[in-house]
Protein backbone atom coordinates (compact mmCIF):
# COMPACT_ATOMS: atom_id res chain seq x y z
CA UNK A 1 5.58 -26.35 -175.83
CA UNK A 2 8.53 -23.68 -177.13
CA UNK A 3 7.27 -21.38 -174.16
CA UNK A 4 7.78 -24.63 -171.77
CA UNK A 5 11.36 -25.12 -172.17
CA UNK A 6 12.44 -21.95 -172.44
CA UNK A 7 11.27 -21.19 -168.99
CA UNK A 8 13.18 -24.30 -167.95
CA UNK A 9 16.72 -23.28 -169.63
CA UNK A 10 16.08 -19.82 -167.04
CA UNK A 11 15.05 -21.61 -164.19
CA UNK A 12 18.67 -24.15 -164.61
CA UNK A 13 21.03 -21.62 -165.60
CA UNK A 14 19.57 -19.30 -162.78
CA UNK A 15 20.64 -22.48 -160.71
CA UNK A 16 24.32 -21.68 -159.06
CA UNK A 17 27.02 -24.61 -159.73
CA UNK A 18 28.29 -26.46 -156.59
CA UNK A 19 31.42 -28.44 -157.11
CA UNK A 20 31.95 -32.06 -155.59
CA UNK A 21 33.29 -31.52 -151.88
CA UNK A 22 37.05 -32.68 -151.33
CA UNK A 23 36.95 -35.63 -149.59
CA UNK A 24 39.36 -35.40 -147.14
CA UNK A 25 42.42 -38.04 -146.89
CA UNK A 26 40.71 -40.00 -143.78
CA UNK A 27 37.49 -40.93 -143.59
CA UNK A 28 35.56 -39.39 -140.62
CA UNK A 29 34.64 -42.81 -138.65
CA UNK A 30 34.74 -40.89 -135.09
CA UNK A 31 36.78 -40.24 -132.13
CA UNK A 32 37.53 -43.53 -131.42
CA UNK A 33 39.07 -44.57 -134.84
CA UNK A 34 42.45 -46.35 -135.17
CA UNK A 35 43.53 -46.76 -138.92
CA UNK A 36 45.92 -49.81 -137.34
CA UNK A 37 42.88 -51.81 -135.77
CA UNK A 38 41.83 -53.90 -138.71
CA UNK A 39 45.39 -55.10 -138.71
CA UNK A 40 45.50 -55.96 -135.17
CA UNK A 41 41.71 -56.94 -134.32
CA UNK A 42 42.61 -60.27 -132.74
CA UNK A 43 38.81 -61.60 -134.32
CA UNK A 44 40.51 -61.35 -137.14
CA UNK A 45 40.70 -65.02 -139.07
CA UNK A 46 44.20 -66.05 -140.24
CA UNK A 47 44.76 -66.38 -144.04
CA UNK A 48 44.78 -69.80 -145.00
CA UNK A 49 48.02 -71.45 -146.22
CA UNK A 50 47.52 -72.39 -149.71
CA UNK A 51 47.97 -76.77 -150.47
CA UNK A 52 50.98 -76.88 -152.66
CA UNK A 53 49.82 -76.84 -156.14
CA UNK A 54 49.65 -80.20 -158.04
CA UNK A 55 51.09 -78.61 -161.20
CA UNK A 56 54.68 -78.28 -159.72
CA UNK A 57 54.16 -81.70 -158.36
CA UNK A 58 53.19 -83.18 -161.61
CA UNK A 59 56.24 -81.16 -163.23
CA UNK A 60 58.86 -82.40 -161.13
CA UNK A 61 57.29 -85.76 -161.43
CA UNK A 62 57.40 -85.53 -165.53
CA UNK A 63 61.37 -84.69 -165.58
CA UNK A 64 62.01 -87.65 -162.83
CA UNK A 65 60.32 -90.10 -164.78
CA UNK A 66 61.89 -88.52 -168.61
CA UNK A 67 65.47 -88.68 -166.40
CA UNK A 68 64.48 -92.44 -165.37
CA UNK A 69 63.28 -93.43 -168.85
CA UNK A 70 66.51 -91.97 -171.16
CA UNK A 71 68.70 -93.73 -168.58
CA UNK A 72 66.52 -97.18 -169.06
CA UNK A 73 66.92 -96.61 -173.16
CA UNK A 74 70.67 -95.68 -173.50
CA UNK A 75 70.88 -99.29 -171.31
CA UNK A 76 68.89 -101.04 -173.48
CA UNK A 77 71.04 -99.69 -176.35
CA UNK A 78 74.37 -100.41 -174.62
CA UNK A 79 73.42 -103.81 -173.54
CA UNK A 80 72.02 -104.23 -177.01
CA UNK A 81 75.80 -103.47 -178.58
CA UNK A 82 76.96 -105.96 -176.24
CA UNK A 83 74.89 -108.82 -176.85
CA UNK A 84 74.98 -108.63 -180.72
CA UNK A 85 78.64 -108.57 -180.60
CA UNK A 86 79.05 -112.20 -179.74
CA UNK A 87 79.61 -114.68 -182.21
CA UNK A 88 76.28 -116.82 -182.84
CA UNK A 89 76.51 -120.35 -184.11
CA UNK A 90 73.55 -123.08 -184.26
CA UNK A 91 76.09 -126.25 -183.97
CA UNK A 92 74.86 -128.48 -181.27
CA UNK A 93 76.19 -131.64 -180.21
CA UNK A 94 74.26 -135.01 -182.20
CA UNK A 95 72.69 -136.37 -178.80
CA UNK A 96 70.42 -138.33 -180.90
CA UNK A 97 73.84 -140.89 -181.90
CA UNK A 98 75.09 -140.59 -178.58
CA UNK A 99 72.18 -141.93 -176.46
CA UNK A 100 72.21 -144.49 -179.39
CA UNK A 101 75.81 -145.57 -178.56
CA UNK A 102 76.72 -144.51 -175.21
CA UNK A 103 73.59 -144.82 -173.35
CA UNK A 104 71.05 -142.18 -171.45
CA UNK A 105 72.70 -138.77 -170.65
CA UNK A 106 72.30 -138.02 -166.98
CA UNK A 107 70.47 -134.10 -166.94
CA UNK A 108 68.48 -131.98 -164.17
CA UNK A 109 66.35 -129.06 -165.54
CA UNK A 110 68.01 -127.58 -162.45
CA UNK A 111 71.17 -127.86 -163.71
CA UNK A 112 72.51 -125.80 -166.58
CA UNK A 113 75.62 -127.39 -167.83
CA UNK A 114 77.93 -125.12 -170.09
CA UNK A 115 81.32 -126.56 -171.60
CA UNK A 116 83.49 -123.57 -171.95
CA UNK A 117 86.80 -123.93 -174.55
CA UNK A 118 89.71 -121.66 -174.13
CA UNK A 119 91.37 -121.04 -177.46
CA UNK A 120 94.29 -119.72 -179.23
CA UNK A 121 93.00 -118.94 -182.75
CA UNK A 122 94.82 -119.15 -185.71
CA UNK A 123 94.13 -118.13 -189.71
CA UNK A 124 95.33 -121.35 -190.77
CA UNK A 125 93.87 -123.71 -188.72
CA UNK A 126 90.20 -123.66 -188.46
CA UNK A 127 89.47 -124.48 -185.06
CA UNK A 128 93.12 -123.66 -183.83
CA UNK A 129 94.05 -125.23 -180.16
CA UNK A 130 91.71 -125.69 -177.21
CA UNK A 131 94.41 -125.55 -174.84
CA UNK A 132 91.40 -125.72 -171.67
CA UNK A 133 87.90 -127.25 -171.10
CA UNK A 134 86.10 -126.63 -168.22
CA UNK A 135 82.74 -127.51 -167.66
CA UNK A 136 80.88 -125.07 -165.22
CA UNK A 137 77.90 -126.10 -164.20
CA UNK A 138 75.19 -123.74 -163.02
CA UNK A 139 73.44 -125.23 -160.49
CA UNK A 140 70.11 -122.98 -159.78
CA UNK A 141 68.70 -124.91 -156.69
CA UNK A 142 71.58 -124.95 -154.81
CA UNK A 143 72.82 -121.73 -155.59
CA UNK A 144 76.53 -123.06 -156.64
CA UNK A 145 78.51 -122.25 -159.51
CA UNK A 146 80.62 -125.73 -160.30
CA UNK A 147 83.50 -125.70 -162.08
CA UNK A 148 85.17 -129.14 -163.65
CA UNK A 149 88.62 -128.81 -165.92
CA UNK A 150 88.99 -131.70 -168.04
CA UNK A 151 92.71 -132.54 -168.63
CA UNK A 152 93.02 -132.02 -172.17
CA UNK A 153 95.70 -135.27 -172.27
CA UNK A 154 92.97 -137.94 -171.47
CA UNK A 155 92.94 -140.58 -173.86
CA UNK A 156 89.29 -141.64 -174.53
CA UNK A 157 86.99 -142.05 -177.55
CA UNK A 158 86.36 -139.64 -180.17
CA UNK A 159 83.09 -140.65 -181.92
CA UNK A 160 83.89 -141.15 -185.43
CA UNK A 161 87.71 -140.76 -185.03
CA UNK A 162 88.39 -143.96 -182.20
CA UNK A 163 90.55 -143.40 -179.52
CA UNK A 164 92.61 -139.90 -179.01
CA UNK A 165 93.92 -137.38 -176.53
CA UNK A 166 90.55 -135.15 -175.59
CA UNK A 167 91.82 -132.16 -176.80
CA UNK A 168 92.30 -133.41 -180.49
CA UNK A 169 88.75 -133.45 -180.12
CA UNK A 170 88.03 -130.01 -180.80
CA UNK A 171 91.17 -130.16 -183.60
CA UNK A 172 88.82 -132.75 -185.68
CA UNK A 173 85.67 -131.24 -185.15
CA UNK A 174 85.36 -127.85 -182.92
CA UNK A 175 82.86 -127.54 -179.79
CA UNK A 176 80.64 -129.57 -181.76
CA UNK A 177 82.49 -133.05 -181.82
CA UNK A 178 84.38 -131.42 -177.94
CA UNK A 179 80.80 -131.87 -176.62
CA UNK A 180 79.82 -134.75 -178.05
CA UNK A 181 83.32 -136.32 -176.80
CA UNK A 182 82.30 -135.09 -173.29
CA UNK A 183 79.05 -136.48 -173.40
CA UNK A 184 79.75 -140.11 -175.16
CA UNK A 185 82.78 -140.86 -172.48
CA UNK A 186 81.13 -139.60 -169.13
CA UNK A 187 77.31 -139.65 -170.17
CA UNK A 188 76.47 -135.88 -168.85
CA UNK A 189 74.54 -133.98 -170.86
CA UNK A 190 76.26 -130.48 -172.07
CA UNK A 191 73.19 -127.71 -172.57
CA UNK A 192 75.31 -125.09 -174.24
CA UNK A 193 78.87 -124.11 -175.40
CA UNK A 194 81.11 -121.14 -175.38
CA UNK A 195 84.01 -120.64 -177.05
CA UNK A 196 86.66 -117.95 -175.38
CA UNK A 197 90.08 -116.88 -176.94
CA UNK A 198 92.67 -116.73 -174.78
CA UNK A 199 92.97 -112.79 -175.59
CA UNK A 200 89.43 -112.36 -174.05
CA UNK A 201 90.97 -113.63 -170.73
CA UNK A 202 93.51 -110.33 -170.86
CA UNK A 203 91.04 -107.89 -171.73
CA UNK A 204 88.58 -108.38 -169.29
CA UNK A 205 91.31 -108.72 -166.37
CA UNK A 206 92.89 -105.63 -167.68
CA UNK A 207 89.21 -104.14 -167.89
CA UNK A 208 89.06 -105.22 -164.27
CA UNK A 209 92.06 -103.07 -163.13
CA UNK A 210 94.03 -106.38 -162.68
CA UNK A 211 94.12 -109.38 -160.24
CA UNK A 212 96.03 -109.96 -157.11
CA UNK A 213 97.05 -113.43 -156.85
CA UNK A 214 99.69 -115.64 -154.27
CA UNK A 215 102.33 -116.74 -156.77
CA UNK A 216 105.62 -118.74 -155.85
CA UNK A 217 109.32 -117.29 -156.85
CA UNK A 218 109.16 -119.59 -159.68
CA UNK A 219 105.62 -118.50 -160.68
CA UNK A 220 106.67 -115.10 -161.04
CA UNK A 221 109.99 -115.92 -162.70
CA UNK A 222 107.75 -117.85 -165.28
CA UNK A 223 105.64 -115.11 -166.21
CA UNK A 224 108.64 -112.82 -166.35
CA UNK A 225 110.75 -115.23 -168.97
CA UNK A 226 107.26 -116.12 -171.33
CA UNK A 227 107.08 -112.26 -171.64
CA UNK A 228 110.51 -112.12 -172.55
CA UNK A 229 110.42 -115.18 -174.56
CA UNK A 230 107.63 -113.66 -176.81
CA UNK A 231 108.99 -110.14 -177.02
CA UNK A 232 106.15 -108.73 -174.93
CA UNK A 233 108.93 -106.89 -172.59
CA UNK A 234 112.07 -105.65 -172.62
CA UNK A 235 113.43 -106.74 -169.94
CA UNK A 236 113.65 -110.28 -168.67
CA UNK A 237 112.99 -109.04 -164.68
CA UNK A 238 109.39 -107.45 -165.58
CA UNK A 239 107.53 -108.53 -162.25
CA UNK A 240 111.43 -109.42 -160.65
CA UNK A 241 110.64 -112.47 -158.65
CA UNK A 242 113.52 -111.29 -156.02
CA UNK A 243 111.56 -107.90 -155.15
CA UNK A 244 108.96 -109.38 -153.20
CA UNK A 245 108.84 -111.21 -149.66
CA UNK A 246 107.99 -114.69 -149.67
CA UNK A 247 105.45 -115.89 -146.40
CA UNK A 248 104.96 -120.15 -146.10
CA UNK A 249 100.80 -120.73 -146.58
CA UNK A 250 99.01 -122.85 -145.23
CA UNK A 251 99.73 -125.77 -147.63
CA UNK A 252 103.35 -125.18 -147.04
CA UNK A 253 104.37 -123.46 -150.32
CA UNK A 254 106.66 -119.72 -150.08
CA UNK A 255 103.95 -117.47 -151.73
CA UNK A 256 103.99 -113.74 -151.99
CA UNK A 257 101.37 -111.63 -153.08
CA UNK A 258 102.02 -110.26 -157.10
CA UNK A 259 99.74 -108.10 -158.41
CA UNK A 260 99.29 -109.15 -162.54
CA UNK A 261 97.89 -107.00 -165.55
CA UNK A 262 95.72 -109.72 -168.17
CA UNK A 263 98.87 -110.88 -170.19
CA UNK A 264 100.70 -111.80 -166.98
CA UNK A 265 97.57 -113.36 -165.59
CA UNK A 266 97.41 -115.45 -169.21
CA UNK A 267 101.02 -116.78 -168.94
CA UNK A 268 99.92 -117.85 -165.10
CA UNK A 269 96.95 -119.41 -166.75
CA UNK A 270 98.88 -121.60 -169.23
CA UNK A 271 102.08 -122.12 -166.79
CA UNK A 272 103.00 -126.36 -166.14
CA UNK A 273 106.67 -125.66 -166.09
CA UNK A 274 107.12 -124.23 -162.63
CA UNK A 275 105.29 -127.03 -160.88
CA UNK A 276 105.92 -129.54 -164.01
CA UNK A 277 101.59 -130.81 -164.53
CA UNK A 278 98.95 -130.45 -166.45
CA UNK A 279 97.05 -131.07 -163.09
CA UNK A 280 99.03 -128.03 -161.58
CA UNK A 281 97.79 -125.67 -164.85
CA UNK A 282 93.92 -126.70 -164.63
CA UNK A 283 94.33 -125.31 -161.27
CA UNK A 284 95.88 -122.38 -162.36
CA UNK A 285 93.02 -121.32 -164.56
CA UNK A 286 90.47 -122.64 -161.73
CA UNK A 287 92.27 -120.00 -158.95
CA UNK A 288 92.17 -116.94 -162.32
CA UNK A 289 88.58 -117.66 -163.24
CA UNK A 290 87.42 -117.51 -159.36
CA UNK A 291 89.72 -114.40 -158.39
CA UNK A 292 88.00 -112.64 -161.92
CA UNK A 293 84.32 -113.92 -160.39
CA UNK A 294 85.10 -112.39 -156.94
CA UNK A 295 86.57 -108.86 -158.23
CA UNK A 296 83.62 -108.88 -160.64
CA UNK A 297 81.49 -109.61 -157.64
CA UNK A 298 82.76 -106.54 -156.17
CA UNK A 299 82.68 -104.19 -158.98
CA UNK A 300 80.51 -101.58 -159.73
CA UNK A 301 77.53 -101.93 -162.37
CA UNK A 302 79.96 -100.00 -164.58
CA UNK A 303 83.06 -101.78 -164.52
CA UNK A 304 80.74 -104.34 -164.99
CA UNK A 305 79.33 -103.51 -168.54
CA UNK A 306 82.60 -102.37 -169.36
CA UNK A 307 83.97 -106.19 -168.83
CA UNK A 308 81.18 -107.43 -171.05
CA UNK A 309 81.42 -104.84 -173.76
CA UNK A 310 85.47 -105.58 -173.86
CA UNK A 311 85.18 -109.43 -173.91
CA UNK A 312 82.01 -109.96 -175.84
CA UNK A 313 83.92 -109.94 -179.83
CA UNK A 314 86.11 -112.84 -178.30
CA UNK A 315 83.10 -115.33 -177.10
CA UNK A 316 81.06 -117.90 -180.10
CA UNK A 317 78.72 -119.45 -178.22
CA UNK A 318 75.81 -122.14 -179.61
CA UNK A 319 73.23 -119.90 -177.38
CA UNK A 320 70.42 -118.52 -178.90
CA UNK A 321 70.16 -114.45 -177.97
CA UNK A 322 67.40 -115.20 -175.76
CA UNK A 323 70.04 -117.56 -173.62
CA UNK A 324 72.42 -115.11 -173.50
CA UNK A 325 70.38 -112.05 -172.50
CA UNK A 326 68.51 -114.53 -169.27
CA UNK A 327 72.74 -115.48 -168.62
CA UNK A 328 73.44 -111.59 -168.48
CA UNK A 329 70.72 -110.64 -166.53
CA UNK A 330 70.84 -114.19 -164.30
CA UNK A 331 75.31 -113.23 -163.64
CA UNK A 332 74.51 -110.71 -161.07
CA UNK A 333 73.37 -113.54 -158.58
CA UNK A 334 75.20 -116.04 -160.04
CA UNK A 335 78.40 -113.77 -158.77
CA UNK A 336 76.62 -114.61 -155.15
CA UNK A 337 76.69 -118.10 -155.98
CA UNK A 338 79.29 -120.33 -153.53
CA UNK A 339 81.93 -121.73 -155.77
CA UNK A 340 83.54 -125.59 -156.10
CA UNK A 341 86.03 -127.25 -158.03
CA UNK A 342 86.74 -130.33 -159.38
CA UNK A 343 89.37 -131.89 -161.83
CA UNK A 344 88.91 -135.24 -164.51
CA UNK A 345 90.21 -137.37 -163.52
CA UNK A 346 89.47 -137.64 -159.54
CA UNK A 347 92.34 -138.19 -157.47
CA UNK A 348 94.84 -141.05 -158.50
CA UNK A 349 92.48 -142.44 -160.71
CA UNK A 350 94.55 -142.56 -163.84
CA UNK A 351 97.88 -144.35 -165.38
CA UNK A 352 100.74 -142.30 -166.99
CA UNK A 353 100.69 -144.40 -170.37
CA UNK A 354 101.70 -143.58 -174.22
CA UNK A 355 99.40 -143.51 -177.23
CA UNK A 356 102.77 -143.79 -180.40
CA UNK A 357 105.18 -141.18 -179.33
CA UNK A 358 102.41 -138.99 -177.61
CA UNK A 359 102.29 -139.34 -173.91
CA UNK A 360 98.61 -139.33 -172.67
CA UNK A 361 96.76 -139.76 -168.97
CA UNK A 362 94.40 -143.60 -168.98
CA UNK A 363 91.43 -143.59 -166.55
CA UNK A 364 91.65 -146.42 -164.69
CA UNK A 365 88.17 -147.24 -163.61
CA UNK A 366 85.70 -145.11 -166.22
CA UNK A 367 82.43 -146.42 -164.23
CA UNK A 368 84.23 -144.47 -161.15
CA UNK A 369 85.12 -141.66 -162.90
CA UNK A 370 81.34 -141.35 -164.25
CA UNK A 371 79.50 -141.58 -160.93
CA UNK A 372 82.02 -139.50 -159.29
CA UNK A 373 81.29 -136.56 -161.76
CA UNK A 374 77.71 -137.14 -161.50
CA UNK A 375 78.01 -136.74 -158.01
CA UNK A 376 79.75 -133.99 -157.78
CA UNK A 377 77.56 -132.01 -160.69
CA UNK A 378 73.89 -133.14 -159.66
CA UNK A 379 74.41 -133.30 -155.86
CA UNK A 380 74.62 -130.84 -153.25
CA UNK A 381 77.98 -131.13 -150.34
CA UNK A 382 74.89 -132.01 -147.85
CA UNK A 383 74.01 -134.71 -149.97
């Protein structure tokens, strides 16, 4: 076995060592070789375009939809602040006594009736002065927004107190007893209540930017000498009712176009000097609350908040939350709504009378004065 492998170590070392050949830096493949064919062999199949991948789809998707959802939340929280910043009270009016007394209050589920107080607040006096009351009624099916002042000097009854100008209403017994006042004299039935001080009425028009509104020489010279009066200004020429150019309207009244910030647009509001009426005021506040509609109409979603946010400390309201959050949501098409007006009483219907020393307005007909409300609230103009 020893001898075996010895003999085999000769015969291998005997063996001469051949290196690998170079290869040499082209392959060999003939004469008729082109190294550029396989580029341009038109057999050749394209590459296929690869599908977009789903993962940078889904990606892109992810941040839209995180963008979407922290702009959803910081709403929610904003509208959140403004809703719980109203003033929540659970007074409603006694309808039970009412229908008792007065009789059945006319009502249409279709109908939302709100009675809406302006108010100057004061520390010593509970309820202070409800110097308007204006009923708007929200009528859903006929897409109108209706808007009825009540003339705060109408002598009527005041349940519990007998017979008293309507605004001493809300003197005896706030919104509460207002409502039920409203309701026992004219038989409509009021839903809800809000209750607005007068300040709320300059913040949001000053939120707004302002209103532009047709105002007489002696409009404007009003506004300039309340200002004055109450030390808001200065000067006693703030607007300066001889700086502007006067152009007759179509009612036949020298107007010019003044452009007011929210504590001129107040002393408009409250103005029955100039043109000498309570009538003349209740349309005053009328022409402010639809020029604020129609600029909020036109605003942008953020303006829009902004107005809420300002004004929402200033309202007490009898509404639960969940009335006021459908109202918030359902005042973006109730901006859309047409608007009409109307004033208690209608027309001449009334006598210039005194109560003592207090001089009040006397309906003359009060069955008149009912149906003509009802009308006016329940029924559309095609009716």
């Amino acid at each position: 076995m020893q001898n075996d492998n010895s003999r085999y170590r000769q015969r291998r070392s005997s063996e001469s060592y051949q290196p690998f050949p170079d290869f040499p830096e082209h392959p060999d493949y003939g004469d008729d070789y082109n190294e550029n064919e396989t580029e341009n062999r038109s057999d050749r199949q394209p590459k296929k375009e690869r599908p977009p991948r789903k993962r940078k789809k889904g990606r892109v998707l992810k941040i839209l939809l995180s963008i979407i959802l922290i702009a959803v939340l910081l709403f929610g929280v904003y509208f959140s602040l403004i809703i719980f910043r109203i003033h929540y009270t659970n007074e409603n009016p006694d309808e039970e006594s009412i229908v008792a007394e007065a009789g059945e209050l006319q009502s249409d589920e279709n109908v939302q009736n709100v009675l809406i107080f302006g108010t100057d607040h004061h520390d010593d006096d509970e309820y202070g002065r409800s110097d308007s009351i204006i009923l708007l009624s929200i009528d859903k099916q006929n897409h109108c927004l209706k808007q009825t002042s009540f003339l705060r000097d109408i002598y009527l009854t005041i349940p519990g107190y007998g017979e008293d100008k309507l605004n001493a209403a809300y003197s005896y017994g706030g919104p509460k007893l207002a409502a039920e006042t409203i309701e026992y004299n004219f038989r409509i039935r009021i839903d809800q209540y809000a209750i607005i001080d007068f300040e709320s009425f300059t913040t949001i028009i000053d939120a707004l930017g302002g209103i532009d509104l047709h105002l007489t020489y002696d409009e404007v010279d009003y506004i300039d000498w309340q200002s004055h009066k109450n030390k808001q200004t200065d000067t006693r020429h703030e607007l300066d009712a001889d700086s502007y150019t006067y152009e007759t309207d179509e009612d036949g009244n020298e107007t010019a176009l003044v452009h007011l910030n929210g504590r001129q647009s107040l002393w408009y509001a409250r103005d029955r000097d100039s043109e000498g009426s309570d009538f003349d005021r209740t349309s005053r506040q009328r022409t402010v609350i639809n020029t604020v509609f129609s600029q909020l109409k036109s605003s942008n979603p953020i303006t829009f908040m902004h107005v809420l946010c300002s004004a929402a400390p200033m309202i007490t309201t009898n509404m639960s939350v969940g009335d006021v959050v459908a109202a918030a949501f359902g005042s973006i098409g109730y901006l859309n709504y047409e608007r009409e007006e109307y004033r208690v009483p209608r027309g001449d219907n009334f006598s210039n009378s005194w109560a003592g020393d207090a001089a009040v307005l006397t309906i003359d007909d009060m069955d008149y004065e009912r149906e003509s409300l009802y009308d006016f609230i329940y029924h559309s103009n095609d009716e």
